[in-house]
N, C-alpha and C. Protein backbone atom coordinates (compact mmCIF):
# COMPACT_ATOMS: atom_id res chain seq x y z
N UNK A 1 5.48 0.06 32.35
CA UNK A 1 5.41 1.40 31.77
C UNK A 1 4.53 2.27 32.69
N UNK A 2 5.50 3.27 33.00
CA UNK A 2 4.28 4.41 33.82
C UNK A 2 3.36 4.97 32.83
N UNK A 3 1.93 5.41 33.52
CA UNK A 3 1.04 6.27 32.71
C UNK A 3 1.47 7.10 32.27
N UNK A 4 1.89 8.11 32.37
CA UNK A 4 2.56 9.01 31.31
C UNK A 4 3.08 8.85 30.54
N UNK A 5 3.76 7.48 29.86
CA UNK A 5 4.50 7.22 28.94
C UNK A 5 3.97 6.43 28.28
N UNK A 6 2.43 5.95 28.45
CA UNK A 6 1.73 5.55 27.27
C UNK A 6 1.38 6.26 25.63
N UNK A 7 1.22 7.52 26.18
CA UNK A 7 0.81 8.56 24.72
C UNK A 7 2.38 8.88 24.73
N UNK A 8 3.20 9.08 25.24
CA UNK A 8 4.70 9.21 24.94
C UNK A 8 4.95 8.46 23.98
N UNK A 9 4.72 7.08 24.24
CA UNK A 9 5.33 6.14 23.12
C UNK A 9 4.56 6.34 21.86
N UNK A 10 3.73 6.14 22.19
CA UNK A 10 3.09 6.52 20.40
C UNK A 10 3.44 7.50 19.99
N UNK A 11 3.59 8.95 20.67
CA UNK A 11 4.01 10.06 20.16
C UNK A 11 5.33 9.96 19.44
N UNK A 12 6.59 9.19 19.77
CA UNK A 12 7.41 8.93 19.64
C UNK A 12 7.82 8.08 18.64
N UNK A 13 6.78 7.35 18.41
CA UNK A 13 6.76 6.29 17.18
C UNK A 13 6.87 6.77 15.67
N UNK A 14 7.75 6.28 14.85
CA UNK A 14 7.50 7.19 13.55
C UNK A 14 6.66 6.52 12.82
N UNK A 15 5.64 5.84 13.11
CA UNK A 15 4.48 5.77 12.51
C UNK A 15 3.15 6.91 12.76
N UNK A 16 2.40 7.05 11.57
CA UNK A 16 1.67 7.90 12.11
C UNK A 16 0.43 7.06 11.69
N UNK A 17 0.00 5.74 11.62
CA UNK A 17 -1.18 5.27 11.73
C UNK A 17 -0.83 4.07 12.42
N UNK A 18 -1.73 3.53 13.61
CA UNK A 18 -1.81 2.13 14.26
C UNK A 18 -2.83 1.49 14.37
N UNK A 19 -2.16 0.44 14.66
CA UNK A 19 -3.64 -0.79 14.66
C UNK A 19 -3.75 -1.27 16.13
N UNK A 20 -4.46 -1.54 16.54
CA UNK A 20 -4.66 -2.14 18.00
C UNK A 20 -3.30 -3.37 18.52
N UNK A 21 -3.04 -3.72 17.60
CA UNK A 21 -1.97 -4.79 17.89
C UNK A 21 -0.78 -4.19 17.83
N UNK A 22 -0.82 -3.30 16.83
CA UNK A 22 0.77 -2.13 16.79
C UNK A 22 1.00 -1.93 18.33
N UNK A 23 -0.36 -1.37 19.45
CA UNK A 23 -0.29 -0.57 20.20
C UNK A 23 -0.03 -1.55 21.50
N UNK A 24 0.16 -2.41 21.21
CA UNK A 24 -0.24 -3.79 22.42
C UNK A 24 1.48 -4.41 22.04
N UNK A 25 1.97 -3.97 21.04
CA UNK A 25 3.21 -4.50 20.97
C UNK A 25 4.33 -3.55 21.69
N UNK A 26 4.29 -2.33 20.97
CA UNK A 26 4.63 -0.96 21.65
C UNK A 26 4.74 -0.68 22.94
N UNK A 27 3.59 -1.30 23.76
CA UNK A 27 3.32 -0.67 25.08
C UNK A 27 3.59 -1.89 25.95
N UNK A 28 4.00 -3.52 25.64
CA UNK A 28 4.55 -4.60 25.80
C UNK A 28 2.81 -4.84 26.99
N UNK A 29 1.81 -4.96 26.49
CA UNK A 29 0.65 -4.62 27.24
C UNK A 29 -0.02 -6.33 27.04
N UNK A 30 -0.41 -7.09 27.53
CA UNK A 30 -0.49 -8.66 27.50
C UNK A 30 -2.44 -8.35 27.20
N UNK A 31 -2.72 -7.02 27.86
CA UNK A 31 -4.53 -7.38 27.66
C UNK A 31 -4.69 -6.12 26.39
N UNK A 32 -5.28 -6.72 25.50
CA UNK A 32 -5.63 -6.13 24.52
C UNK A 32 -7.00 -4.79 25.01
N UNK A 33 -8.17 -5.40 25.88
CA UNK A 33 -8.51 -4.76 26.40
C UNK A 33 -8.13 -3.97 26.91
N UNK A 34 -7.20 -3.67 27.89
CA UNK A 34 -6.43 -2.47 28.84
C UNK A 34 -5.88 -1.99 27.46
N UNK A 35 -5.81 -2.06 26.68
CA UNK A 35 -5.20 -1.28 25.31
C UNK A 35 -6.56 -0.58 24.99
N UNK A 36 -7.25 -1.02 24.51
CA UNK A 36 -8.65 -0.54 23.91
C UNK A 36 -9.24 0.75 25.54
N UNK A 37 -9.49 0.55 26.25
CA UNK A 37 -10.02 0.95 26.90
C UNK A 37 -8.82 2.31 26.92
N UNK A 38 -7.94 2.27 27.13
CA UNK A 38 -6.76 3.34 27.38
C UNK A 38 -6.76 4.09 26.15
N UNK A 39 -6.54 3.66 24.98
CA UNK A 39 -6.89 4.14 23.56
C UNK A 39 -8.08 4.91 23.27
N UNK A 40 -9.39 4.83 23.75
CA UNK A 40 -10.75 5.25 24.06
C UNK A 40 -10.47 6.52 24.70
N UNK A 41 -10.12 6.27 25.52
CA UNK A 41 -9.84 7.57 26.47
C UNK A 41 -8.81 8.45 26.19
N UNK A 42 -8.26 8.24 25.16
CA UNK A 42 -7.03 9.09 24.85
C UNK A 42 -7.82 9.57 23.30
N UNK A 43 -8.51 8.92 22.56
CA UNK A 43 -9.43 9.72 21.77
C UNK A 43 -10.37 10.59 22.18
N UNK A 44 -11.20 10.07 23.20
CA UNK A 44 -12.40 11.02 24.00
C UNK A 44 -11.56 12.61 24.60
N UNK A 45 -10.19 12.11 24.91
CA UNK A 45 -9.38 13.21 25.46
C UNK A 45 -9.41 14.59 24.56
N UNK A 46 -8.92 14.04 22.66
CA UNK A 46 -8.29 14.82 21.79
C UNK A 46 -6.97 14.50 21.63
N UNK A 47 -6.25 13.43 22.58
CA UNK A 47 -4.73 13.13 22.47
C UNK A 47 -5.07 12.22 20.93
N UNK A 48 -5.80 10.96 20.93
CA UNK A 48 -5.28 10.18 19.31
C UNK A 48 -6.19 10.56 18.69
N UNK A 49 -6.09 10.58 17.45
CA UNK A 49 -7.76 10.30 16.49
C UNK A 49 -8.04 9.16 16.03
N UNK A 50 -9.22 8.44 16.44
CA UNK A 50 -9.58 7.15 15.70
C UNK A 50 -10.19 7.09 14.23
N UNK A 51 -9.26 6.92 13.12
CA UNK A 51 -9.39 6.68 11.92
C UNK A 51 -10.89 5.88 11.39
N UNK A 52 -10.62 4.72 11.65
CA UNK A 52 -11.75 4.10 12.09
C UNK A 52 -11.73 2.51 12.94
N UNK A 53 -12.74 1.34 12.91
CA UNK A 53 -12.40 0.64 13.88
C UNK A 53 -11.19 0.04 14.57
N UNK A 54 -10.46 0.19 15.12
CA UNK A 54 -9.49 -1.01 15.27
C UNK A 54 -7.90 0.12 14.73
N UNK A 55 -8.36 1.44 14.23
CA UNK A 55 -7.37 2.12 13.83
C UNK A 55 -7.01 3.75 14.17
N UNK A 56 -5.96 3.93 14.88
CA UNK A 56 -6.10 4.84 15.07
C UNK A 56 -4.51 5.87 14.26
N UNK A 57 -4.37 7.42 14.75
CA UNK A 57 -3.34 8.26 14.59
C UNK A 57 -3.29 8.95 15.26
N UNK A 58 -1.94 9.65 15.66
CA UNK A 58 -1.26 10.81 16.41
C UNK A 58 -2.10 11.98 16.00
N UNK A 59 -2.91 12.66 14.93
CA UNK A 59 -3.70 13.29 14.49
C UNK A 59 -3.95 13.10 13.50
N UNK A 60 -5.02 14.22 13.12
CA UNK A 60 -5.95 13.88 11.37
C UNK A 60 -4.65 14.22 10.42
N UNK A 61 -3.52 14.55 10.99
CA UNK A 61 -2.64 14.81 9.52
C UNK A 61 -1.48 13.27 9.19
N UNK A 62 -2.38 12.15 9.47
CA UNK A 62 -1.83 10.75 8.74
C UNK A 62 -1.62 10.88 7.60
N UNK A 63 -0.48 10.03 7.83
CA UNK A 63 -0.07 9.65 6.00
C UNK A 63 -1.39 8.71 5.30
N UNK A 64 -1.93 9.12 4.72
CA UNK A 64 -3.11 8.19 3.96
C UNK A 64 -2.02 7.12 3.04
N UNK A 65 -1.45 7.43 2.43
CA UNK A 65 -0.82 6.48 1.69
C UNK A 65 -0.15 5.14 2.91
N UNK A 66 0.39 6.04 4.01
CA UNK A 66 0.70 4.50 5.26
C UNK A 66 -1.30 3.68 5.72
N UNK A 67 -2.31 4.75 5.62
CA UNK A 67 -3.24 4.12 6.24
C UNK A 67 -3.48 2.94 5.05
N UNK A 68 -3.18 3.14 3.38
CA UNK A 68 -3.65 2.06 2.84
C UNK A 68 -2.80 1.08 2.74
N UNK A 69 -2.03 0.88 3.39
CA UNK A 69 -1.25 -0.48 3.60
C UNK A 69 -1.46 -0.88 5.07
N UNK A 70 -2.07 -0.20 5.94
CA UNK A 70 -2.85 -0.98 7.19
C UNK A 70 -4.52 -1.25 7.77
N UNK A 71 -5.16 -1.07 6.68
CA UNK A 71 -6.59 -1.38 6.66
C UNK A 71 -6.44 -2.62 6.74
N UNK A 72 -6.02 -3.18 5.43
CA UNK A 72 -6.69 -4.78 5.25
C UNK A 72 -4.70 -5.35 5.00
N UNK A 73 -4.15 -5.96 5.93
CA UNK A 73 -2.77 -6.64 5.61
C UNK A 73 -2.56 -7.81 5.75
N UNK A 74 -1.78 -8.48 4.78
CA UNK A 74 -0.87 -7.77 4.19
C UNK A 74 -1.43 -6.82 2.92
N UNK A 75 -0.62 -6.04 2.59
CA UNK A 75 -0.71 -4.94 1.17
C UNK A 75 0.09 -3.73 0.69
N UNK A 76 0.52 -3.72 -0.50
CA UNK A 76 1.19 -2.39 -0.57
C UNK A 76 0.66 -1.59 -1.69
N UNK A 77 1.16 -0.49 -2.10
CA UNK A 77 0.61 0.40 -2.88
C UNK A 77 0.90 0.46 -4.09
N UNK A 78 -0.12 -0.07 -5.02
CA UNK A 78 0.36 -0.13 -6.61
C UNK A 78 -0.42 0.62 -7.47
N UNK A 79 -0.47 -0.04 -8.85
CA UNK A 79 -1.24 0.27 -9.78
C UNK A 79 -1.41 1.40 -10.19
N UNK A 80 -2.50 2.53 -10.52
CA UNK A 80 -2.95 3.45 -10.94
C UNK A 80 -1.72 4.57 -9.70
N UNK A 81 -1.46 3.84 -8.61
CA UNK A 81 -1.28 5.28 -7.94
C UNK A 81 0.14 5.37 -8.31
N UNK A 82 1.10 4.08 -8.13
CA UNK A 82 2.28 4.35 -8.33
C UNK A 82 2.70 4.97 -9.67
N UNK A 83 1.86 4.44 -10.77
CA UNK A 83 2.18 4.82 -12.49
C UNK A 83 1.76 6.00 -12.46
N UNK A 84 0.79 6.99 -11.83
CA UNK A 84 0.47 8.21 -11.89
C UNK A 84 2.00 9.14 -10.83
N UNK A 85 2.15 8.67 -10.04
CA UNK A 85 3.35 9.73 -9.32
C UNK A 85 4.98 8.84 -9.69
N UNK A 86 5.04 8.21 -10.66
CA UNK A 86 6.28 7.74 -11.27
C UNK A 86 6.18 8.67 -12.62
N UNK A 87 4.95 8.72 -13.02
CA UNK A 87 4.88 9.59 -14.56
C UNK A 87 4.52 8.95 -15.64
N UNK A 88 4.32 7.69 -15.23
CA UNK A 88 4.16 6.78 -16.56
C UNK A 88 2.72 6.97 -17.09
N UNK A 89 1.37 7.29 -16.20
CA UNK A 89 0.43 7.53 -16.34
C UNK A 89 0.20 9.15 -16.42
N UNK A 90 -0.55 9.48 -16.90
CA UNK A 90 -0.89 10.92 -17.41
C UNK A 90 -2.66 11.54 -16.67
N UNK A 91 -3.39 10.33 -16.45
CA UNK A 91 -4.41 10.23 -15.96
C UNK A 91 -4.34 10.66 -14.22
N UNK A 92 -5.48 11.80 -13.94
CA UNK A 92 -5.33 11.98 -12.41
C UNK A 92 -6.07 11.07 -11.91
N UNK A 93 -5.70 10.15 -10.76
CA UNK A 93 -6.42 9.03 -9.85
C UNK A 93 -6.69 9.80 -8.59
N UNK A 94 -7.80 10.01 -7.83
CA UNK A 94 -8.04 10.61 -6.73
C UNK A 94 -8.23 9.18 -5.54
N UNK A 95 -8.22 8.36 -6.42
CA UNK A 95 -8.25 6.89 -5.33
C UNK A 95 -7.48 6.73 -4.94
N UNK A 96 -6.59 6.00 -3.87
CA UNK A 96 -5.49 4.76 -3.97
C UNK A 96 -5.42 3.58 -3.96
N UNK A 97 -4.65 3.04 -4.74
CA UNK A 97 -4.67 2.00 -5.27
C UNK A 97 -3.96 0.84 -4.69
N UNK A 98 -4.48 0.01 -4.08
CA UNK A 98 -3.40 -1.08 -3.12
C UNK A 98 -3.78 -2.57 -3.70
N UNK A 99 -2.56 -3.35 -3.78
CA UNK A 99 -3.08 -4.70 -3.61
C UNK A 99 -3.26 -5.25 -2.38
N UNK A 100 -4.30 -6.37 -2.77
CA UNK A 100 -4.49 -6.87 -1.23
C UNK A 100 -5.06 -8.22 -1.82
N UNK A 101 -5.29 -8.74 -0.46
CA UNK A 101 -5.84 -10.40 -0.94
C UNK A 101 -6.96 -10.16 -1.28
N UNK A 102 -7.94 -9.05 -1.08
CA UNK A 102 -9.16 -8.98 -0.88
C UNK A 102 -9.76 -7.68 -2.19
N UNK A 103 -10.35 -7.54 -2.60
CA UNK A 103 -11.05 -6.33 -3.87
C UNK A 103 -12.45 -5.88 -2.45
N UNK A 104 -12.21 -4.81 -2.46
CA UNK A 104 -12.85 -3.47 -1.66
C UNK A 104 -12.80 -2.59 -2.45
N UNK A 105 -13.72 -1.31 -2.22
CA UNK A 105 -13.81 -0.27 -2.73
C UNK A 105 -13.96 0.38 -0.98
N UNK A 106 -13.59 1.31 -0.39
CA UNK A 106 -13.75 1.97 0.46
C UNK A 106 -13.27 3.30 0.94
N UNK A 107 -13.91 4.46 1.45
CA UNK A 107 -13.38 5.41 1.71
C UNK A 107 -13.60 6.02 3.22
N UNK A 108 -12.18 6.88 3.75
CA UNK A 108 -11.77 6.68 5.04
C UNK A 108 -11.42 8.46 5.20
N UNK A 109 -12.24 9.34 6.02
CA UNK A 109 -11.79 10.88 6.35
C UNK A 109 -11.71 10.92 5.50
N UNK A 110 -12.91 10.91 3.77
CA UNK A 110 -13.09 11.96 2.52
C UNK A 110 -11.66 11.15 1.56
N UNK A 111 -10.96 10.36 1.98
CA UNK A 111 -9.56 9.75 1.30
C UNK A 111 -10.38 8.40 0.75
N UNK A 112 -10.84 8.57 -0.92
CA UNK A 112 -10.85 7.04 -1.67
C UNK A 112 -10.05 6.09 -1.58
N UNK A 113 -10.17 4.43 -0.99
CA UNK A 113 -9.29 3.43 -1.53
C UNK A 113 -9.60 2.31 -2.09
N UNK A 114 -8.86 1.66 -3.18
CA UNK A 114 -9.55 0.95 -3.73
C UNK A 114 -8.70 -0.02 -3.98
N UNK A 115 -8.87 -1.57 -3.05
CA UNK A 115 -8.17 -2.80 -2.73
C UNK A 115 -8.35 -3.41 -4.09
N UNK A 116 -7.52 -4.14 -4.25
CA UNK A 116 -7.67 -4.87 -5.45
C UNK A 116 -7.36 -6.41 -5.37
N UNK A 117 -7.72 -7.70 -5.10
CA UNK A 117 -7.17 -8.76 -4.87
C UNK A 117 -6.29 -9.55 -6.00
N UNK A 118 -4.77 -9.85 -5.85
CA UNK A 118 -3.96 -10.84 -5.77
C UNK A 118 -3.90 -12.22 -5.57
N UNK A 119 -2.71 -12.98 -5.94
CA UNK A 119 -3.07 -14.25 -5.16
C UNK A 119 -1.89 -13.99 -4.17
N UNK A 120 -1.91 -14.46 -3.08
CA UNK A 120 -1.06 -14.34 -1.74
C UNK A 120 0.06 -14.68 -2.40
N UNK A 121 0.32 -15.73 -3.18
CA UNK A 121 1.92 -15.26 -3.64
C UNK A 121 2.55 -14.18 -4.38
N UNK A 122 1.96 -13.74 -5.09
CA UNK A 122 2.38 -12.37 -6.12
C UNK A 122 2.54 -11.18 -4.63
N UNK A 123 1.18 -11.10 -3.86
CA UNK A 123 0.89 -10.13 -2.63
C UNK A 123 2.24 -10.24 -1.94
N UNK A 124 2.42 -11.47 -1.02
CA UNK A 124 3.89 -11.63 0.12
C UNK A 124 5.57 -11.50 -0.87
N UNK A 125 5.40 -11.64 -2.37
CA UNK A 125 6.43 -11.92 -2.75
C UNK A 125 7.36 -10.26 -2.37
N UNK A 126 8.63 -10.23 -2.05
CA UNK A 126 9.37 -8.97 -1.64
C UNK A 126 10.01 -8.46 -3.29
N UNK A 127 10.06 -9.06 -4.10
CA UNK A 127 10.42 -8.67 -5.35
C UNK A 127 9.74 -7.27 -5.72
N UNK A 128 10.55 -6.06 -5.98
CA UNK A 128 9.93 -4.59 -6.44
C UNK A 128 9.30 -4.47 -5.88
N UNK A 129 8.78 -4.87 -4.27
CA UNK A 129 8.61 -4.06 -3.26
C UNK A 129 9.21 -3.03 -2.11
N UNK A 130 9.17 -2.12 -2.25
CA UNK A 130 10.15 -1.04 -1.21
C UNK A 130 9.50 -0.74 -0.05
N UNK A 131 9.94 -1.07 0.48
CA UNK A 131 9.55 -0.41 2.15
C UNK A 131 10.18 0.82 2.86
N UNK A 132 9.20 1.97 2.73
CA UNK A 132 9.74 3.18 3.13
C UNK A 132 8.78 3.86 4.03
N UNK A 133 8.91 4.70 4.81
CA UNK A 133 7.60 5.98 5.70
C UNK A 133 6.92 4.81 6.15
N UNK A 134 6.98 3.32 7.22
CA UNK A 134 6.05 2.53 8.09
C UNK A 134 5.43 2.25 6.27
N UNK A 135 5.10 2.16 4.80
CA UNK A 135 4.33 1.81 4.05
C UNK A 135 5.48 0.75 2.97
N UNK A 136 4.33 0.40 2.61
CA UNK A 136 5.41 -0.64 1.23
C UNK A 136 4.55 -0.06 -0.11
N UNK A 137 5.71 -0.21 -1.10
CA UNK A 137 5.23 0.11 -2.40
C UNK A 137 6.07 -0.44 -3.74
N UNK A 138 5.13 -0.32 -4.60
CA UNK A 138 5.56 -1.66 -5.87
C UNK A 138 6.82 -0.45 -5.95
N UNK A 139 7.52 -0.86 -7.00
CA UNK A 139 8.81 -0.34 -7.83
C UNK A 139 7.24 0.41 -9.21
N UNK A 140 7.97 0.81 -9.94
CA UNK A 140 7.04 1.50 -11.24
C UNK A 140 6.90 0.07 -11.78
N UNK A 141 8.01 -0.53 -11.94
CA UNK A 141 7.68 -2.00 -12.89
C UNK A 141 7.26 -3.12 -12.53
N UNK A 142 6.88 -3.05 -10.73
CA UNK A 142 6.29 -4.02 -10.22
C UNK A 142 4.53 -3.66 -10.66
N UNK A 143 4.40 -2.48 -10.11
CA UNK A 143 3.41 -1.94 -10.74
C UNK A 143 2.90 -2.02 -11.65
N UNK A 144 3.34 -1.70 -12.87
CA UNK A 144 3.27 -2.12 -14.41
C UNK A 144 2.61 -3.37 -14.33
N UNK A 145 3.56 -4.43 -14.07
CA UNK A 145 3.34 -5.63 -13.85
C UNK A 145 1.86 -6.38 -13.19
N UNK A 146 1.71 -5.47 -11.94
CA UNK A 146 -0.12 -5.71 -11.44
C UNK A 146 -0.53 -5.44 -12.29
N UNK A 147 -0.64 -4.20 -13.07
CA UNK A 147 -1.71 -3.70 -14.07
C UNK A 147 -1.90 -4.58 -14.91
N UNK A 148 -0.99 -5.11 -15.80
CA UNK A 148 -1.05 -6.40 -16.59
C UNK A 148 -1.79 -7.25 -16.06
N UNK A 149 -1.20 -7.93 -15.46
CA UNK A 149 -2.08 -8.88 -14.42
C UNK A 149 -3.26 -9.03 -14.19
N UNK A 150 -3.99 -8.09 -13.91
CA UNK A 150 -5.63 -8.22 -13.60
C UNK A 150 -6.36 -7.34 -14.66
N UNK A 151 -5.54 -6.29 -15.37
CA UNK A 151 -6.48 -6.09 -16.32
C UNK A 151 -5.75 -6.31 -17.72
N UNK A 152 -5.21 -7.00 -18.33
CA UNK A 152 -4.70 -7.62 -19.42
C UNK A 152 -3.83 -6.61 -20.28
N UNK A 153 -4.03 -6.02 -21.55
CA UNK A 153 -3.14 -5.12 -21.87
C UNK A 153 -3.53 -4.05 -21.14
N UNK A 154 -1.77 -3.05 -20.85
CA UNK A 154 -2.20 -1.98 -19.80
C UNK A 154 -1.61 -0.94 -20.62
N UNK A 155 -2.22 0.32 -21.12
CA UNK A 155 -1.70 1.70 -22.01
C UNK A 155 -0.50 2.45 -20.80
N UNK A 156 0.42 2.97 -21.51
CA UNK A 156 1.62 3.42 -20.35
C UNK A 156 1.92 4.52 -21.30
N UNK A 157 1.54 5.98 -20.65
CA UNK A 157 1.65 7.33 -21.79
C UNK A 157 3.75 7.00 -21.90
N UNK A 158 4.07 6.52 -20.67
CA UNK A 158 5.69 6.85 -21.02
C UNK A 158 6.15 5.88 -20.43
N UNK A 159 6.62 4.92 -21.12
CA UNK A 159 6.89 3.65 -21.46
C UNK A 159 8.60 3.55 -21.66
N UNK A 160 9.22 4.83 -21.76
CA UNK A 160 10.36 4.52 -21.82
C UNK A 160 11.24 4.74 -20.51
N UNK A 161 10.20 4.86 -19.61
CA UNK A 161 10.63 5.13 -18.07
C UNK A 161 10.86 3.69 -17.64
N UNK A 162 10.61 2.85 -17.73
CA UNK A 162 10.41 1.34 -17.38
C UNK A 162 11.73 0.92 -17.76
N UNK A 163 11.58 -0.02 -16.56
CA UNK A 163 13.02 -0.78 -16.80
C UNK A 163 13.02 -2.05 -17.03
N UNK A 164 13.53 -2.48 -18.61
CA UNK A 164 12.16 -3.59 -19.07
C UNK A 164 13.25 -5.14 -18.02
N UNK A 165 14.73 -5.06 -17.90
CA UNK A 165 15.60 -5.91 -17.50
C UNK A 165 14.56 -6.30 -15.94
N UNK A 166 13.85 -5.25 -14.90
CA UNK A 166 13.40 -5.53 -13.85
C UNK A 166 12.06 -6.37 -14.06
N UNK A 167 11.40 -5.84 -15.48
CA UNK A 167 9.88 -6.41 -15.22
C UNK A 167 10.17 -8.03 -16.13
N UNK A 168 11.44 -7.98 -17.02
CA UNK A 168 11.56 -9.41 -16.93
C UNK A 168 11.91 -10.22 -15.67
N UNK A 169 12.77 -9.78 -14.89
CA UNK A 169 13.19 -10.42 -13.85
C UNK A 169 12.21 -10.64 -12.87
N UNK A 170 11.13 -9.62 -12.87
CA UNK A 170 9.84 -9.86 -11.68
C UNK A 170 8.68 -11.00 -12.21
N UNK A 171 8.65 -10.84 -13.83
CA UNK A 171 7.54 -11.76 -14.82
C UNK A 171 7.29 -13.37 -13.96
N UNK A 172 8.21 -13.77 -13.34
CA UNK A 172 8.23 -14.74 -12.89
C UNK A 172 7.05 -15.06 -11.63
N UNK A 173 7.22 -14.51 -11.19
CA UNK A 173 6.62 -14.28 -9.84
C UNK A 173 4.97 -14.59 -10.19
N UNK A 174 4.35 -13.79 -11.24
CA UNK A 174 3.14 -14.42 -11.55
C UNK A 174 2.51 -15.61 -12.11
N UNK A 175 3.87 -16.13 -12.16
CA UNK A 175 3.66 -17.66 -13.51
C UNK A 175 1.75 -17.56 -14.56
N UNK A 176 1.90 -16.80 -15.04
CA UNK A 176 1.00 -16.72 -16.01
C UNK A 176 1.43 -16.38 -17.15
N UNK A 177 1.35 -17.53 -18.40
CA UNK A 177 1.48 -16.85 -19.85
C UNK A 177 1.11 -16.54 -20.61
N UNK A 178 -0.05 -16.05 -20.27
CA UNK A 178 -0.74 -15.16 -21.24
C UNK A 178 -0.36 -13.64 -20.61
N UNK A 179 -0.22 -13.47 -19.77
CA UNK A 179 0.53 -12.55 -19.05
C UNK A 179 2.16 -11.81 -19.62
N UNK A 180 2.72 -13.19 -19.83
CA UNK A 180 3.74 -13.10 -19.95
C UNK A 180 4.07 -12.54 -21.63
N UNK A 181 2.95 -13.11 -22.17
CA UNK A 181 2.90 -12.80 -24.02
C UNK A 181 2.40 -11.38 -24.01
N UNK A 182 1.56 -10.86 -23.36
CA UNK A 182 1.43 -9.45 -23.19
C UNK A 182 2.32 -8.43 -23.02
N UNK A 183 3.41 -9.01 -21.93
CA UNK A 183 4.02 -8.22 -21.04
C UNK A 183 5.78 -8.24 -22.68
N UNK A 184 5.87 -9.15 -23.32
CA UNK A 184 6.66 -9.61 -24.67
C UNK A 184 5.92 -8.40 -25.10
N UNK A 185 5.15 -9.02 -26.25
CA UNK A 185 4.21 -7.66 -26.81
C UNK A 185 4.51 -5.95 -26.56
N UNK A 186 3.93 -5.66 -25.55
CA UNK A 186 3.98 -4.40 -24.70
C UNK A 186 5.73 -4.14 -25.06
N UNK A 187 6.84 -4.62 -24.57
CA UNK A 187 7.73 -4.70 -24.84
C UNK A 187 8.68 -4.09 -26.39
N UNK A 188 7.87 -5.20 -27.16
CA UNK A 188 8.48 -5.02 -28.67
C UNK A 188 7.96 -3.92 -29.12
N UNK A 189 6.19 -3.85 -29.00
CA UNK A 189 5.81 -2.65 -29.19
C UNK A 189 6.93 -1.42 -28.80
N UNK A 190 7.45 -1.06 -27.38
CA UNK A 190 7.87 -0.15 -26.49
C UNK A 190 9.14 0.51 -27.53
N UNK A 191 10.15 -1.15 -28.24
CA UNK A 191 11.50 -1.06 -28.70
C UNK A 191 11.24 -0.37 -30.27
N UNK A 192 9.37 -0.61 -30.73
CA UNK A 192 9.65 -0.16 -31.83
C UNK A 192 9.13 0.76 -32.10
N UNK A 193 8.23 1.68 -30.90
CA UNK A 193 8.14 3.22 -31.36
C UNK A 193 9.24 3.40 -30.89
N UNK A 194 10.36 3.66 -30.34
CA UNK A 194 11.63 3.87 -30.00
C UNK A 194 12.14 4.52 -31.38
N UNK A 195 12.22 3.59 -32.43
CA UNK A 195 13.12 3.74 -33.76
C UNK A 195 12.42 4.79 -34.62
């Protein structure tokens, strides 16, 4: 790769947040160093902005929702954030909300995030996960489903948005039944304010 076509390629990339290894794959570059050092200098320039360690963007106008699925990975975006911009939640969250293997609280350029740990199988499973914009994100009823999960019964202002055929079909994935008697519950409840 000629020098000039180092910030080309990233420019070019439809990601707008990277990780040092993104950039070493991209640029087919064997020394991670000659990455770092070239990366340095293209921040000191004003060409990237470094987010923070180990992370950078094309400028400060990143997708924050792609940066919280590349802090700590694997992870995608659930809970409070997805049920608030699906509608099911009514409550404003100024955080975002990701699972991850790991529970963090951290904030990145004035943007709250707040990791929540999983067990690596529920985390890697692809079930009501979508992958869209370089980010992954639950379905509303995968979502649902975390919320249950780590914090036991979960209040849902609109409950008839849910698609109860998916969150049976995903129930599996956590093999927990006390989980599962909740997620029943929540359910019958759902069918009998309905009537």
């Amino acid at each position: 790769m000629k020098k000039s076509e180092y910030l080309e390629a990233i420019l070019r990339s439809p990601k707008s947040v990277f990780t040092l290894e993104d950039v070493v794959l991209l640029w087919q570059e064997p020394s991670t160093q000659a990455v770092r050092v070239r990366l340095s200098y293209y921040v000191r320039r004003g060409k990237l902005h470094r987010i923070r360690k180990g992370l950078y963007a094309k400028d400060t106008n990143y997708s924050k929702l792609e940066l919280a699925t590349r802090i700590f990975t694997p992870a995608y975006v659930s809970f409070e954030t997805i049920l608030a911009q699906e509608g099911l939640i009514f409550q404003f969250h100024t955080r975002i909300s990701v699972a991850s293997y790991l529970t963090r609280d951290i904030e990145v350029d004035g943007q709250g995030y707040s990791f929540r740990k999983v067990k690596m199988s529920i985390l890697t499973h692809p079930l009501g996960i979508e992958n869209r914009d370089e980010s992954s994100f639950a379905s509303r009823e995968r979502a649902f489903l975390d919320m249950v999960y780590l914090h036991g019964d979960t209040h849902v202002d609109n409950p008839n948005d849910l698609n109860w055929d998916k969150i049976f079909d995903m129930l599996p994935i956590y093999r927990n039944q006390s989980m599962e008697r909740r997620v029943r519950r929540a359910y019958k409840d759902q069918q009998e304010n309905k009537s």
